[in-house]
Protein backbone atom coordinates (compact mmCIF):
# COMPACT_ATOMS: atom_id res chain seq x y z
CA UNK A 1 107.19 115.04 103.06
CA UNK A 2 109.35 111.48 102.52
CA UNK A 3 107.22 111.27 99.77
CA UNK A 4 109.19 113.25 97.08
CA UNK A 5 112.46 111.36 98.00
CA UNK A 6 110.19 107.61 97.74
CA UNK A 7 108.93 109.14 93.77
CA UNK A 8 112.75 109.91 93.06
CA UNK A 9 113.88 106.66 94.47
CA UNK A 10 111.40 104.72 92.68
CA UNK A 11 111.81 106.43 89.17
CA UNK A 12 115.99 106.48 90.10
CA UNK A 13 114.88 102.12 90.41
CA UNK A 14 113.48 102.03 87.63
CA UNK A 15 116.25 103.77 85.18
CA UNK A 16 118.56 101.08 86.44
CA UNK A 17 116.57 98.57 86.09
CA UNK A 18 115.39 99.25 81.92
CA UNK A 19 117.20 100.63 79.22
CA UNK A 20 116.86 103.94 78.64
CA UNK A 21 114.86 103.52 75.12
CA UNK A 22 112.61 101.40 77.36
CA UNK A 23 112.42 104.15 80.12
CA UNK A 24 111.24 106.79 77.32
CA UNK A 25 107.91 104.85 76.62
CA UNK A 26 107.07 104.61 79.96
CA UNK A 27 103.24 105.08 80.67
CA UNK A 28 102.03 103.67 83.66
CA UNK A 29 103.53 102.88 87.20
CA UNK A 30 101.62 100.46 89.47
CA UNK A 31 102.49 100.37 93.40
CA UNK A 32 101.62 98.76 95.90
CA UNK A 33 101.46 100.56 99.24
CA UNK A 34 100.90 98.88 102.67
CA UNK A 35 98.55 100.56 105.27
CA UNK A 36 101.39 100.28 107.92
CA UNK A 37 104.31 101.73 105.30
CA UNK A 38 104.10 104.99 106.33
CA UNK A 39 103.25 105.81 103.17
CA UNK A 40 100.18 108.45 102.54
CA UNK A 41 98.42 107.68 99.01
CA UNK A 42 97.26 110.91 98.45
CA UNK A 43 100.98 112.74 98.82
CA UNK A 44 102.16 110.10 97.21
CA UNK A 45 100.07 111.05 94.28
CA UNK A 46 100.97 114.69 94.97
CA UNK A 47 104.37 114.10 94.99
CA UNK A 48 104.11 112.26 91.31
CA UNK A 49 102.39 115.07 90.21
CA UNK A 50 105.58 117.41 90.95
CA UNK A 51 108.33 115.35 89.58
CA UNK A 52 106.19 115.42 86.41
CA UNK A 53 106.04 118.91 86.24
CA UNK A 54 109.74 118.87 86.71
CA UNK A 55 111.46 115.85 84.49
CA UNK A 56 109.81 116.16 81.19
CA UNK A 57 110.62 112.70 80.13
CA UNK A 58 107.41 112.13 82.54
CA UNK A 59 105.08 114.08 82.16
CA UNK A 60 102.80 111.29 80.27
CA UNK A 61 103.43 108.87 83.04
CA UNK A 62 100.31 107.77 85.46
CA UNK A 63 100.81 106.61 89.04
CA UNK A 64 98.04 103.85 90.05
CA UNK A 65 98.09 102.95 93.89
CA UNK A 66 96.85 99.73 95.61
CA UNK A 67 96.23 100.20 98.65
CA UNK A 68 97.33 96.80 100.99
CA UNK A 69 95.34 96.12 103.93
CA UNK A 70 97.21 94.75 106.99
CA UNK A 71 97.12 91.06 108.03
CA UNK A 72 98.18 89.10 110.35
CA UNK A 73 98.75 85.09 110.92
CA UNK A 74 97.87 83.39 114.18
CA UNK A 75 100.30 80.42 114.97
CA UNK A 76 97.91 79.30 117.67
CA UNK A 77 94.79 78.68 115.31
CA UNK A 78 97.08 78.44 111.91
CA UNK A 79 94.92 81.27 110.60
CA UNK A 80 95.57 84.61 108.27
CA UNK A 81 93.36 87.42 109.16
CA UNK A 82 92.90 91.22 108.00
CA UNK A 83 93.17 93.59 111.16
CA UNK A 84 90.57 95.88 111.20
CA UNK A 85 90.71 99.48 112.86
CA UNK A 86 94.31 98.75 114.19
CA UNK A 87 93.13 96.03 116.54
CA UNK A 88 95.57 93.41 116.32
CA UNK A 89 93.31 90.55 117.19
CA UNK A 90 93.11 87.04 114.97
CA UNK A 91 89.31 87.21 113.43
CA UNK A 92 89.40 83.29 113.89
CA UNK A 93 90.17 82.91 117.33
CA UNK A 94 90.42 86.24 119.46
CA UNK A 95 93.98 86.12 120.54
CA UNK A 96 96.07 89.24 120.49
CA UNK A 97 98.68 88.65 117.65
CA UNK A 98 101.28 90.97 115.97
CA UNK A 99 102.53 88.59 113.34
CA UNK A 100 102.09 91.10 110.34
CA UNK A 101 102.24 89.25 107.19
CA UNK A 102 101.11 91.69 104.78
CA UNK A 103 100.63 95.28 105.04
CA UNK A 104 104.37 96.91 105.19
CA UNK A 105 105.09 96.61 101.86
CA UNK A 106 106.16 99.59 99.57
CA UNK A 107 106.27 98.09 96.11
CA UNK A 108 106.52 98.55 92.46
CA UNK A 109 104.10 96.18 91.28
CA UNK A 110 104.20 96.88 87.51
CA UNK A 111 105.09 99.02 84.73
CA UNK A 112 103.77 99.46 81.42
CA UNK A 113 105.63 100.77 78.18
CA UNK A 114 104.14 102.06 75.25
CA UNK A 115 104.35 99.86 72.15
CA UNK A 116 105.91 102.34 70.12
C-alpha cells in the first residue's frame, strides 16, 4: 500500500514547508486526488488514520479528499471535456483524444491551523 509512504511524504512536505509552532495547530488537510493518480481515496483515508494513531502531534488532524475527475482537451474542436467510464473520446466532437489535462494530479490543496 503506496499509500502510507504518500501520508508520510505529505506530512514530511508540510513540516518543511511551516514552522513548527505552525505545524502544532494543524487541523485540517485538504487534497486533491486525480482519478488517474493511482491514488485510492479510501486507503488513503486508511492510511491517515494510522499515522494518527502513531505521531501524536496528529491525532486531531482531519484528511478531506476531492476527488478530480479526468479531462481531456481536443485540439481539433478547441474543446475541454470530462472522460467518462475511461473512454477517451472528446464529448464535443467524437474524436479519440488522450490529451489529459486534469485528472493526474496528487495535491495538497489546503491546510488549516487552529487560531490558537
Amino acid at each position: 500500500m503506496h499509500e502510507v509512504s504518500l501520508v508520510r511524504s505529505i506530512f514530511r512536505t508540510l513540516e518543511e514547508e511551516f514552522p513548527a509552532d505552525k505545524m502544532n495547530r494543524l487541523v485540517q488537510v485538504n487534497l486533491r486526488v486525480g482519478l488517474l493518480s493511482n491514488v485510492e481515496p479510501v486507503l488513503m483515508q486508511t492510511a491517515f488514520q494510522a499515522l494518527r494513531e502513531t505521531e501524536a502531534k496528529y491525532q486531531e488532524v482531519s484528511l478531506e479528499i476531492e476527488t478530480v475527475p479526468v479531462k481531456i482537451y481536443c485540439a481539433s474542436c478547441e474543446q475541454t471535456s470530462e472522460v467518462q467510464q475511461y473512454k477517451f473520446i472528446c464529448a464535443h466532437c467524437g474524436q479519440l483524444n488522450n490529451n489529459v489535462v486534469e485528472g493526474t494530479e496528487l495535491l495538497i490543496h489546503q491546510v488549516h491551523f487552529s487560531e490558537n
